[in-house]
C-alpha atoms as a PDB file:
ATOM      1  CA  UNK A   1      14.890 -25.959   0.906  1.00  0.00           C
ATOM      2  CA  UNK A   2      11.691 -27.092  -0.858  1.00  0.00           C
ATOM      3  CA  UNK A   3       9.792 -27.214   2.478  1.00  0.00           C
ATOM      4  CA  UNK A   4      10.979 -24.118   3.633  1.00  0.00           C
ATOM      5  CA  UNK A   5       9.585 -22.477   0.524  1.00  0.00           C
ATOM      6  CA  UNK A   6       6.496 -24.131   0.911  1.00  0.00           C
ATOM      7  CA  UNK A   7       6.233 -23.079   4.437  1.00  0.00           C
ATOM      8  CA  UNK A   8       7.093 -19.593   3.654  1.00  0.00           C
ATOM      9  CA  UNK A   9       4.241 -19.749   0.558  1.00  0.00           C
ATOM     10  CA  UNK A  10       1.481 -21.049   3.120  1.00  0.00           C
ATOM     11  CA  UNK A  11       2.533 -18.299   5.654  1.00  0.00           C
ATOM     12  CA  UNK A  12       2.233 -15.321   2.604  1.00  0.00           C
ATOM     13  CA  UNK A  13      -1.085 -17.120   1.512  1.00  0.00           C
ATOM     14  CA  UNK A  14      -2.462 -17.078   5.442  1.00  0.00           C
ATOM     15  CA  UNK A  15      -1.405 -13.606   6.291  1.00  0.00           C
ATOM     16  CA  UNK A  16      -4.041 -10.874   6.101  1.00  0.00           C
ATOM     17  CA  UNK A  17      -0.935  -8.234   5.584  1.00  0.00           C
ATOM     18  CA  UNK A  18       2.183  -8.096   3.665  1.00  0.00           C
ATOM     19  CA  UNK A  19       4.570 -10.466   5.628  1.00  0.00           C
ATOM     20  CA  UNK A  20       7.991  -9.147   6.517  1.00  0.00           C
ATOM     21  CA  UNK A  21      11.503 -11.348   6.494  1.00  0.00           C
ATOM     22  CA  UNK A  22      11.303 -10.272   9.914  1.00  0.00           C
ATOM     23  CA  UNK A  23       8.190 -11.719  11.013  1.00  0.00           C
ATOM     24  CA  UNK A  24       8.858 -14.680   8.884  1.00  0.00           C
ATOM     25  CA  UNK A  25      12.508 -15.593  10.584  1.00  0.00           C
ATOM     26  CA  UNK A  26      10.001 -15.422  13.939  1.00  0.00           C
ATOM     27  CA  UNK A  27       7.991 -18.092  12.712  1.00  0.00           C
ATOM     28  CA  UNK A  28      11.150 -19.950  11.460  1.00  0.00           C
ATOM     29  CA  UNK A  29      13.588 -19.436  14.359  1.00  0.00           C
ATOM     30  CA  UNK A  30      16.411 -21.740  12.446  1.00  0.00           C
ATOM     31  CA  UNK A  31      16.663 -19.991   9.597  1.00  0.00           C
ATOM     32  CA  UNK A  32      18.476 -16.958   9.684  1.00  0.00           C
ATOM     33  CA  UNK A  33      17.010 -13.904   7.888  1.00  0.00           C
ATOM     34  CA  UNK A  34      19.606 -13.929   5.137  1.00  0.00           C
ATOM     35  CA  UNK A  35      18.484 -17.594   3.930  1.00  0.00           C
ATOM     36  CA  UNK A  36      14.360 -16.596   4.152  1.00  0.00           C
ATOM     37  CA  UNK A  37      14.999 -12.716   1.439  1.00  0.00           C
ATOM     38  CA  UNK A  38      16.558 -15.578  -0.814  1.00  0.00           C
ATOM     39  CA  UNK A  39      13.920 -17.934  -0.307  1.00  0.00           C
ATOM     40  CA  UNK A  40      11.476 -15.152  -1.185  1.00  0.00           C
ATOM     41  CA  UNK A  41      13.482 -14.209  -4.021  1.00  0.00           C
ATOM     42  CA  UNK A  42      13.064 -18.215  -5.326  1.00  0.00           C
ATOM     43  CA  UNK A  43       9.240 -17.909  -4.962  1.00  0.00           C
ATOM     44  CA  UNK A  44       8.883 -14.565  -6.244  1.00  0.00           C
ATOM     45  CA  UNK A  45      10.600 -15.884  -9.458  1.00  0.00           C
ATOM     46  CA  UNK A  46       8.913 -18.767  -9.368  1.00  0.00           C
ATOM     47  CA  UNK A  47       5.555 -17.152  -9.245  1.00  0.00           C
ATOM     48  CA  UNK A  48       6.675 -15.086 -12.304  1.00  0.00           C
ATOM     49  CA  UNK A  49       8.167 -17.914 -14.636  1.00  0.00           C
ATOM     50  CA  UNK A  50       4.713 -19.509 -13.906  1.00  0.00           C
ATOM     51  CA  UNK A  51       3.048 -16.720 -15.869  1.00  0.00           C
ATOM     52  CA  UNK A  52      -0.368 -17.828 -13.444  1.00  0.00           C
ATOM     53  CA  UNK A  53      -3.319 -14.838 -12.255  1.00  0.00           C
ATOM     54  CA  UNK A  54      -1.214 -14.391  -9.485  1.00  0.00           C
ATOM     55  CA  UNK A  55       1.869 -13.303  -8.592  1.00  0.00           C
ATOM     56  CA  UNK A  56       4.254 -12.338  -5.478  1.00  0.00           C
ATOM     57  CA  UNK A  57       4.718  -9.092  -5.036  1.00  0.00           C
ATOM     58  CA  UNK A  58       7.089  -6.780  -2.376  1.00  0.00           C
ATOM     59  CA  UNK A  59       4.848  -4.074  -1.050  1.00  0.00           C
ATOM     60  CA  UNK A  60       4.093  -2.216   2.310  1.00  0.00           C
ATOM     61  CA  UNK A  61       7.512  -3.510   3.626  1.00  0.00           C
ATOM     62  CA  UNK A  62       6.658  -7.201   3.258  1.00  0.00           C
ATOM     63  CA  UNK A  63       5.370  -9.768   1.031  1.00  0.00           C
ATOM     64  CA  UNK A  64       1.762 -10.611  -0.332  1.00  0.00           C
ATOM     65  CA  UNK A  65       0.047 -12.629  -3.144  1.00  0.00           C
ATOM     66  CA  UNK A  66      -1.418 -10.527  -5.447  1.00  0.00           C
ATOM     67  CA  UNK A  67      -3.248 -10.560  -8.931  1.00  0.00           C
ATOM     68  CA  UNK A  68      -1.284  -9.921 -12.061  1.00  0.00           C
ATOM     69  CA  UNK A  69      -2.104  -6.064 -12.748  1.00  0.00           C
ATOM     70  CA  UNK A  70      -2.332  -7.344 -16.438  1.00  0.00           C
ATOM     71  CA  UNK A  71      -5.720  -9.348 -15.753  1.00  0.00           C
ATOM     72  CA  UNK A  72      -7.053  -6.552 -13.971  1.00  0.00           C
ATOM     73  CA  UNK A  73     -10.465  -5.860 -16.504  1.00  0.00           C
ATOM     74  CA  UNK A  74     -11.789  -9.553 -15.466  1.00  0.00           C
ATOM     75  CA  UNK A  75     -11.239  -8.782 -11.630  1.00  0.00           C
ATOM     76  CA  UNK A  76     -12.724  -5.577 -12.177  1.00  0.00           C
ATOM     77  CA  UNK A  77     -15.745  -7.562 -13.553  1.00  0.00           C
ATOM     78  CA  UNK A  78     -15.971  -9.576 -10.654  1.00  0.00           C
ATOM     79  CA  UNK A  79     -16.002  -6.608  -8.426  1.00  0.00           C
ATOM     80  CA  UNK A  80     -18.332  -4.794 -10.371  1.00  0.00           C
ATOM     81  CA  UNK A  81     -21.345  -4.635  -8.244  1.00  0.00           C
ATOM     82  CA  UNK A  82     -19.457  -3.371  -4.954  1.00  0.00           C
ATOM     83  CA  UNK A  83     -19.129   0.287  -4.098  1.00  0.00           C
ATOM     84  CA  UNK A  84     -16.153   2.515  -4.596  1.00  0.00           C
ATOM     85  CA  UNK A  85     -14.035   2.599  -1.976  1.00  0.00           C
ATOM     86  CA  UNK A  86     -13.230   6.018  -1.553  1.00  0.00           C
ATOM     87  CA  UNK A  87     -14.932   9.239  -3.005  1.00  0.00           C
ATOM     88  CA  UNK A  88     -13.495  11.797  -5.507  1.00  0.00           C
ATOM     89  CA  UNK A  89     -13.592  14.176  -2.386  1.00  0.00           C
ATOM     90  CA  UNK A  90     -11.234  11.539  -0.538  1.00  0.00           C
ATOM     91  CA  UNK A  91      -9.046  10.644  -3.085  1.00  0.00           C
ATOM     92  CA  UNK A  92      -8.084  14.276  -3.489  1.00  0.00           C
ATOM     93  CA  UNK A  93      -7.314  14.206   0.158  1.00  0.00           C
ATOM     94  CA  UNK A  94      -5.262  11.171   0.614  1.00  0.00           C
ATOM     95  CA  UNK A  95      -3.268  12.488  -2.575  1.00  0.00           C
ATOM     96  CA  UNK A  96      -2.666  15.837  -0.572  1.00  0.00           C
ATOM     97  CA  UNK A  97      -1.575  14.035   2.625  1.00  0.00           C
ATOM     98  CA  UNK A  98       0.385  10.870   0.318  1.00  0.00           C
ATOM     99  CA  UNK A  99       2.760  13.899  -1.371  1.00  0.00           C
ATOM    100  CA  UNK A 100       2.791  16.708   1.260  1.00  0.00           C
ATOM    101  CA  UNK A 101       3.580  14.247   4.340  1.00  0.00           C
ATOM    102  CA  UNK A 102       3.601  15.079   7.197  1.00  0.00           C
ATOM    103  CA  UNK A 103       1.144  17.942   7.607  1.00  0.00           C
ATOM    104  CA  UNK A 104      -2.382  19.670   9.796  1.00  0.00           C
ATOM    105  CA  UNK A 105      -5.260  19.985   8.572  1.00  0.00           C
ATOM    106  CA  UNK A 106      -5.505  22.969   8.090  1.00  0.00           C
ATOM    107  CA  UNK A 107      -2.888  22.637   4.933  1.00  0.00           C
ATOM    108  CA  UNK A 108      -4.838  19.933   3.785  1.00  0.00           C
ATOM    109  CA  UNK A 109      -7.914  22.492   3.659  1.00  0.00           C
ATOM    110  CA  UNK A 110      -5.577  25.403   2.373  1.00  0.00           C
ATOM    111  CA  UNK A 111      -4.457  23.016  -0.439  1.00  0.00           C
ATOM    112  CA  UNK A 112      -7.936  21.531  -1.089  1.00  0.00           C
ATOM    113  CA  UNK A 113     -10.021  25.111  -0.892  1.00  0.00           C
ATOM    114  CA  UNK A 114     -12.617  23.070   1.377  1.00  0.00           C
ATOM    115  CA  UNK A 115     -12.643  21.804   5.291  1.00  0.00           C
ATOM    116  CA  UNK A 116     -11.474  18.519   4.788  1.00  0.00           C
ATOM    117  CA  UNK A 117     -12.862  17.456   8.049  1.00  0.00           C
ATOM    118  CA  UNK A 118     -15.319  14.600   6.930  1.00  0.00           C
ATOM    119  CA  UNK A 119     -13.177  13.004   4.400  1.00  0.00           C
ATOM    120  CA  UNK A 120     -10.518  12.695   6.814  1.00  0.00           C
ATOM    121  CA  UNK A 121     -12.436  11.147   9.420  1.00  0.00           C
ATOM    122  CA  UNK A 122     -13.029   8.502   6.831  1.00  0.00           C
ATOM    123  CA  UNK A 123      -9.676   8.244   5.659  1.00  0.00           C
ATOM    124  CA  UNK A 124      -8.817   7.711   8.967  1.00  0.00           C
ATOM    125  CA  UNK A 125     -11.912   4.990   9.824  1.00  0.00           C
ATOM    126  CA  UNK A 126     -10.691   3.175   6.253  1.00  0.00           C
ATOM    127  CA  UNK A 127      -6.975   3.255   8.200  1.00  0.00           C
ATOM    128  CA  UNK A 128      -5.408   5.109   5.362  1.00  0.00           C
ATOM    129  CA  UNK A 129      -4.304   7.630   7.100  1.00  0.00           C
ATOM    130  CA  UNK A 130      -3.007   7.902  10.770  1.00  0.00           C
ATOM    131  CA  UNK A 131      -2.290  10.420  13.170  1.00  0.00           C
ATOM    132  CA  UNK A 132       1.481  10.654  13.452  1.00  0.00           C
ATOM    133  CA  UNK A 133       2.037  13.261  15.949  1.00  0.00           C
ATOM    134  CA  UNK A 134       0.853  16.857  17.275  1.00  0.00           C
ATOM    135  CA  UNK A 135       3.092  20.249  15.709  1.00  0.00           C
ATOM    136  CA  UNK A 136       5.047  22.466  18.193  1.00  0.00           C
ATOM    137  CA  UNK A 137       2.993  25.647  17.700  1.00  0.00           C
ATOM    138  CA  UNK A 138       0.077  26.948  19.480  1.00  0.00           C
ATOM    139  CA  UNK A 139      -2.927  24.500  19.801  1.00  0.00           C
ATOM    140  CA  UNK A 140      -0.727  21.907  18.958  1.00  0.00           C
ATOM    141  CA  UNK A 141      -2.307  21.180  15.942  1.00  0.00           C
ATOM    142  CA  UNK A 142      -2.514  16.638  14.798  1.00  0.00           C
ATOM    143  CA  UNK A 143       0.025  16.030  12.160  1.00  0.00           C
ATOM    144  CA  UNK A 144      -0.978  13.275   9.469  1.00  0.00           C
ATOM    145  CA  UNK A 145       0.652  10.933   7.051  1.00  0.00           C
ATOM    146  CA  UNK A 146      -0.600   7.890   5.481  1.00  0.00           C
ATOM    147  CA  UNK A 147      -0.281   4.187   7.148  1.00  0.00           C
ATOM    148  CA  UNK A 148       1.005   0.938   5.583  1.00  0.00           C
ATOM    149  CA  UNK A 149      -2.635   0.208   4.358  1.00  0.00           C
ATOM    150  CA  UNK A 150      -2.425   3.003   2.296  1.00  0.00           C
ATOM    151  CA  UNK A 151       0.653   1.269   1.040  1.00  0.00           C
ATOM    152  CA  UNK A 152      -1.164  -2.043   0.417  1.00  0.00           C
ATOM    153  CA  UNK A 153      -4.246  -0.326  -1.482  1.00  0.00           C
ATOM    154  CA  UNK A 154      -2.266   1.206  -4.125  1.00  0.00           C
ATOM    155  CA  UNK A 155       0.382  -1.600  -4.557  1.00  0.00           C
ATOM    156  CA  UNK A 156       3.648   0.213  -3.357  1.00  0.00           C
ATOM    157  CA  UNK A 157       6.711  -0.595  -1.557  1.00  0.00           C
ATOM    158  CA  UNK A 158       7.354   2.616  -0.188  1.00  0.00           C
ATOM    159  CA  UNK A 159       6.722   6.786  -0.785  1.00  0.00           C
ATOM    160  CA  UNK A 160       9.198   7.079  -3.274  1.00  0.00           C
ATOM    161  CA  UNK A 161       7.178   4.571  -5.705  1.00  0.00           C
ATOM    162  CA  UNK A 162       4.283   7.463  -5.729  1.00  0.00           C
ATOM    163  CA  UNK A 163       4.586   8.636  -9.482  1.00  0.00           C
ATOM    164  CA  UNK A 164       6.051  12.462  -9.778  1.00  0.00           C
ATOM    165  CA  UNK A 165       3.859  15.099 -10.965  1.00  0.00           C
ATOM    166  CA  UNK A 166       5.635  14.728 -14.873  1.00  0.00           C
ATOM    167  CA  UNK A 167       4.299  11.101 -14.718  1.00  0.00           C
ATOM    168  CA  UNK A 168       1.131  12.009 -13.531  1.00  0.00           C
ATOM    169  CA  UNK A 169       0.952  14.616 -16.423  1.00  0.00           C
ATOM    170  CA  UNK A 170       2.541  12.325 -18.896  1.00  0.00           C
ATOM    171  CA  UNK A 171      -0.452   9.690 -18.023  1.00  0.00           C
ATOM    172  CA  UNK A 172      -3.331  12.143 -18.492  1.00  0.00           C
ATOM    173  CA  UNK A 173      -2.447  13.386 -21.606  1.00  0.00           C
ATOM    174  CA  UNK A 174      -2.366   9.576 -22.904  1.00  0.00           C
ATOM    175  CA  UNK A 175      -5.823   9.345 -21.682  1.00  0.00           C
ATOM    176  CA  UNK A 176      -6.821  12.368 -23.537  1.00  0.00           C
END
């Protein structure tokens, strides 16, 4: 059992992505799927009784090392002299395309009072968002939703860990 953990630590550590059970029972063919979520489970506890900087955390669908959101000021330090990654403009967008999913662009303008154009070629160039279709109307308009990147930025296991408008407004008003 010990190696198998240690395996499945290495492979977590290695991947550039959130590793899924799935992908992981590829790279272990004789261990059935079942055995590797507990094994996960026994590292991800493990991580956490170690109380280290890092910890293992479910997001995106799979698994991935991250730091403890705790020590975040010192990372933030340490990151200090890199550029924002996205702009006030584009965080406004991915927001309206994260909670109003799927949807044109034209909604996303509607919704935004501005063409939306630029940031969305970026958001699309950072692979936060993704094209997931065309609409059955005239001109058949592209559809977009976010990707699992999007997913990995903000530290979420799926859609339905976005916070709901009340906690958004709950949060701002301890800020203020």
């Amino acid at each position: 059992m010990e190696e198998k953990v240690a395996i499945i630590e290495a492979l977590i550590f290695a991947s550039e992505a959130p590793l899924t059970a799935e992908r992981v029972s590829e790279l272990l063919p004789d261990t059935e799927k079942k055995e590797i979520v507990s094994l996960l489970e026994v590292l991800t506890r493990d991580y956490e009784e170690r109380g280290g900087g890092i910890c293992l955390r479910e997001v995106a669908g799979g698994f991935q090392f991250r730091t403890r959101t705790d020590l975040a000021p010192w990372v933030r330090k340490l990151k200090a002299g890199r550029p924002a990654m996205l702009s006030a403009a584009a965080m406004e967008t991915l927001a309206v395309v994260a909670y109003r999913q799927p949807l044109v662009k034209s909604e996303i303008d509607r919704i935004r009072g501005v063409d939306a154009s630029g940031t969305l070629k970026g958001l699309l160039e950072k692979k936060l968002v993704r094209i997931v279709g065309r609409k059955d109307v005239p001109g058949k308009p592209i559809i977009y939703g976010t990707t699992r990147k999007f997913l990995e930025v903000f530290n979420l296991k799926d859609l339905s860990e976005l916070p709901t408008l009340r906690e958004l407004k709950d949060l701002q008003g301890q800020q203020e």
